[in-house]
Protein backbone atom coordinates (compact mmCIF):
# COMPACT_ATOMS: atom_id res chain seq x y z
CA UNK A 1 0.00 0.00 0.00
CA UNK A 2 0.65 3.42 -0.58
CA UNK A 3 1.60 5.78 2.18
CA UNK A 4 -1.79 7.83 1.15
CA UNK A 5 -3.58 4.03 1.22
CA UNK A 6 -2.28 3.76 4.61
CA UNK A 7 -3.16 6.89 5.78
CA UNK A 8 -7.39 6.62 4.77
CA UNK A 9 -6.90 2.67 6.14
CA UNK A 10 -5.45 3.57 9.86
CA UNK A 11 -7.83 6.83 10.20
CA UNK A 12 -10.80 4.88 9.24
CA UNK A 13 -10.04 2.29 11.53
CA UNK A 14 -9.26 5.06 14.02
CA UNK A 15 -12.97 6.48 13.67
CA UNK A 16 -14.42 3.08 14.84
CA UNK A 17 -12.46 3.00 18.56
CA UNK A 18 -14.76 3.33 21.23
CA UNK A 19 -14.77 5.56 23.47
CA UNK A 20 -14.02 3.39 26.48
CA UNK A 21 -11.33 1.49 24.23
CA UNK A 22 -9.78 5.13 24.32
CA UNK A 23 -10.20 6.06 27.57
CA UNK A 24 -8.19 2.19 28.69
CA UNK A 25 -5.92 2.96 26.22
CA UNK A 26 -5.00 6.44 27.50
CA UNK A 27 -4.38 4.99 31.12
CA UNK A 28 -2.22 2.39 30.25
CA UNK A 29 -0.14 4.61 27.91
CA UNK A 30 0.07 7.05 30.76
CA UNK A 31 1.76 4.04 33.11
CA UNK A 32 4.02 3.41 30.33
CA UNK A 33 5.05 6.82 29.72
CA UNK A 34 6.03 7.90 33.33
CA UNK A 35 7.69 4.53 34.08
CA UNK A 36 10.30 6.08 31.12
CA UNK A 37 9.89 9.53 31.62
CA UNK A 38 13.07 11.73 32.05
CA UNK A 39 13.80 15.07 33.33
CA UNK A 40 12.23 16.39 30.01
CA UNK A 41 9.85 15.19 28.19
CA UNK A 42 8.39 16.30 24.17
CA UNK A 43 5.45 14.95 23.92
CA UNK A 44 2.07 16.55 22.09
CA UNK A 45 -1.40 17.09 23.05
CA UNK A 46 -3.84 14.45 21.35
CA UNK A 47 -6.66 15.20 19.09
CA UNK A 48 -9.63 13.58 17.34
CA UNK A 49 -8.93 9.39 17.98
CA UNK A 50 -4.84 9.82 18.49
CA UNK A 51 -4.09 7.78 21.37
CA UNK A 52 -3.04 9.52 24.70
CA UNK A 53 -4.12 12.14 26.81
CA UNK A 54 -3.88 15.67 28.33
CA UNK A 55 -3.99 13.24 31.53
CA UNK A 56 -0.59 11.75 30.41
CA UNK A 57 1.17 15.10 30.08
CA UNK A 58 -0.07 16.06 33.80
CA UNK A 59 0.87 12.83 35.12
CA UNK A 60 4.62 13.66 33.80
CA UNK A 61 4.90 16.82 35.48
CA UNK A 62 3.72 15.77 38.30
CA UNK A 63 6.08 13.46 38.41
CA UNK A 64 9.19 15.74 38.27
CA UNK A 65 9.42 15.74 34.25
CA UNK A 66 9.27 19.44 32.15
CA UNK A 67 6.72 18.72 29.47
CA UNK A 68 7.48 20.40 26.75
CA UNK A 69 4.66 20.73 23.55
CA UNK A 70 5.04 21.62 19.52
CA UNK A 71 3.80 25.05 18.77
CA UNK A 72 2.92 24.41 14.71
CA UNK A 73 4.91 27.28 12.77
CA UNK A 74 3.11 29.34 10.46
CA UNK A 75 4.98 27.84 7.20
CA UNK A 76 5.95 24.29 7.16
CA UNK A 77 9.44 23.48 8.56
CA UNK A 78 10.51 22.14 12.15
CA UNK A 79 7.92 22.34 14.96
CA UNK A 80 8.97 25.43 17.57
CA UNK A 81 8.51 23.95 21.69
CA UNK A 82 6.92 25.64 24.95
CA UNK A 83 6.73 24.45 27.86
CA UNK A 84 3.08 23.11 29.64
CA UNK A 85 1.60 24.46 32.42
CA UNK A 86 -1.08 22.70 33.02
CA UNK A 87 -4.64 23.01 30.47
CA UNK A 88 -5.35 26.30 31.40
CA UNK A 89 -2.45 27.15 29.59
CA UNK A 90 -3.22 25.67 26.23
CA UNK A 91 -5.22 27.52 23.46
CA UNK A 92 -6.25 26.57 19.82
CA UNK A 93 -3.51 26.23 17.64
CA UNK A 94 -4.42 27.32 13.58
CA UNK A 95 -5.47 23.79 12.69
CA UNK A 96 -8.93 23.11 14.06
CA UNK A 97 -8.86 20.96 17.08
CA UNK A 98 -5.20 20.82 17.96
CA UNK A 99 -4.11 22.24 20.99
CA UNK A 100 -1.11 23.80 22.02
CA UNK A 101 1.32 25.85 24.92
CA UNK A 102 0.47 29.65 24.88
CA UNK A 103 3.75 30.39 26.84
CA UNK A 104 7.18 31.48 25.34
CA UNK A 105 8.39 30.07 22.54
CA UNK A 106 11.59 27.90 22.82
CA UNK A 107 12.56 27.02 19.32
CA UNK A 108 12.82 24.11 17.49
CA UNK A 109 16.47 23.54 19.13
CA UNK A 110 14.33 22.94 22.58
CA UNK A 111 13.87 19.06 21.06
CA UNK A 112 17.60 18.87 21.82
CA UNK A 113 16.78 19.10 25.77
CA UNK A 114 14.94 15.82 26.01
CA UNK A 115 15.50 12.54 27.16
CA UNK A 116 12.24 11.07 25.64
CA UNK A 117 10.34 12.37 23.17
CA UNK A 118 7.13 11.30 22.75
CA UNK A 119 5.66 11.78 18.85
CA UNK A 120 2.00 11.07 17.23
CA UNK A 121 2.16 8.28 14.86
CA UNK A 122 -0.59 7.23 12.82
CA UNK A 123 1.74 3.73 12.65
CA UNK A 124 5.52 2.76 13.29
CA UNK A 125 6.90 -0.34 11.77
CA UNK A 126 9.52 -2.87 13.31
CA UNK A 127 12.31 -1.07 11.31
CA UNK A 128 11.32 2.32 13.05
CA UNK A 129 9.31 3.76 10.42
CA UNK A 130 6.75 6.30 11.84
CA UNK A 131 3.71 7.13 9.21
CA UNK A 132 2.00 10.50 10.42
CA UNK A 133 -0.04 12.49 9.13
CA UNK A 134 2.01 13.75 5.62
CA UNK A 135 2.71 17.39 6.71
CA UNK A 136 6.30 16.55 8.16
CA UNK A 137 6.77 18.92 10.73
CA UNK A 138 8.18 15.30 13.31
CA UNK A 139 10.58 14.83 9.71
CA UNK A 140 11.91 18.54 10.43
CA UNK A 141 12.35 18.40 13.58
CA UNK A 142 13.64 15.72 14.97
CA UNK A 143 17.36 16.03 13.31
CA UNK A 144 17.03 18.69 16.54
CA UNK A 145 16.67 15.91 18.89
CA UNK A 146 19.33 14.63 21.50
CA UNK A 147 21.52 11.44 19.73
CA UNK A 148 20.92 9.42 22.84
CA UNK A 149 17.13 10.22 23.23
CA UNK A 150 14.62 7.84 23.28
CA UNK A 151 12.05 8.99 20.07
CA UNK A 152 9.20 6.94 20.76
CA UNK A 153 5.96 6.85 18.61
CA UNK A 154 2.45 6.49 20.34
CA UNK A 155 0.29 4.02 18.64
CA UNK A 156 -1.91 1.67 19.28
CA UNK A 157 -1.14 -1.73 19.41
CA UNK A 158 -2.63 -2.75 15.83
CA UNK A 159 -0.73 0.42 14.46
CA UNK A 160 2.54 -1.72 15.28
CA UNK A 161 2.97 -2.97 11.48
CA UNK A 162 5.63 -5.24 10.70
CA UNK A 163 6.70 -2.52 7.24
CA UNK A 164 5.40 0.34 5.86
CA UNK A 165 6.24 2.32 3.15
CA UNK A 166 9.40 4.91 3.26
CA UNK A 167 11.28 7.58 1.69
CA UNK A 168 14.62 8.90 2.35
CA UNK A 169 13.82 11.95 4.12
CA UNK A 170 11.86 9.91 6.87
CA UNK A 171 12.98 10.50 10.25
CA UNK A 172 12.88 6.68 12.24
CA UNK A 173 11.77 6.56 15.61
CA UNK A 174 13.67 4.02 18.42
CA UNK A 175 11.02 2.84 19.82
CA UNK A 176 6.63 2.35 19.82
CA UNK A 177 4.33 2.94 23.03
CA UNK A 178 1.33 0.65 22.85
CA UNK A 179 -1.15 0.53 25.40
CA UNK A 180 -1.10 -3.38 25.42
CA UNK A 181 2.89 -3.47 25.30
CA UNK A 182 4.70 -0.82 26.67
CA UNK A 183 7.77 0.34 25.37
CA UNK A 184 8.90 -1.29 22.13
CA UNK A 185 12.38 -0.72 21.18
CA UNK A 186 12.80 -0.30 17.39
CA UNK A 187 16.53 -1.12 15.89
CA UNK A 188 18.70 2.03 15.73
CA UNK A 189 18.77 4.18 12.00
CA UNK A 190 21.79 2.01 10.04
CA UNK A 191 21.22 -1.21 12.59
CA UNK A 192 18.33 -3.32 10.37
């Protein structure tokens, strides 16, 4: 298939979770997460069916971590970073229904500062693949991202494929967070 074929398959199939499949889903993630969370954290603020939760994010900082979110920039290119204060800190970013930090701006550089970096996938494969959406903001930024980081995809555990389709500028991810299996690691870029 097609990375567009892929795309309308995994969103369709995304539009027929439940709502309590979500809402188990989101706690187990969040147990996943914080048992790997470091001192900082990327992650993003799920919308629509994306597995997750704002829930997640607070769990994190409670914990100790600084959560850091993508601000979208206004012309494609690598996603700038601010750090989350809690929800009544987020407002409506310029794409309908995603949410994001209203607080200073960090840059895209800020990637650099995390340990784990948590990324919306609509799939990963074994070889580290991650399909999103087809804007590539993750593509552009994460060259910005520590070396020794953990980049970790959030799917669930159906959107673990075993290959999907790639091309060269396609930033891999090390590892996939299901809700049924925890951390995944993925082989390192140049290792498969």
């Amino acid at each position: 298939m097609s990375k567009a074929e892929w795309r309308t398959r995994l969103l369709a199939n995304r539009a027929a979770v439940s709502v309590q499949q979500r809402v188990a889903e989101a706690l187990a993630l969040t147990e996943a997460a914080a048992a790997v969370a470091g001192r900082t954290v990327c992650a993003y603020v799920p919308f629509g069916a994306e597995p997750g939760s704002i829930g997640l994010l607070d769990v994190l900082r409670d914990r100790g971590s600084r959560v850091l979110l993508p601000v979208v920039p206004p012309a494609p290119g690598p996603l700038d970073w601010a750090e989350y204060t809690g929800t009544s800190g987020l407002v409506n970013s310029r794409f309908p229904g995603v949410l994001e930090p209203a607080g200073p701006r960090l840059g895209p550089a800020a990637l650099g500062l995390a340990e784990l970096v948590l990324l919306p996938a609509l799939a990963v494969d074994r070889t580290g693949i991650r399909l999103g959406r087809g804007v590539g903001y993750y593509d552009r930024s994460l060259p910005h991202a520590a070396a020794d980081a953990r980049v970790v995809a959030v799917v669930r555990d159906a959107e673990l494929v075993p290959r999907l389709p790639a091309e060269p500028h396609d930033a891999r991810v090390t590892a996939a967070l299901t809700p049924g299996r925890g951390l995944v690691a993925l082989p390192r870029p140049g290792m498969d």
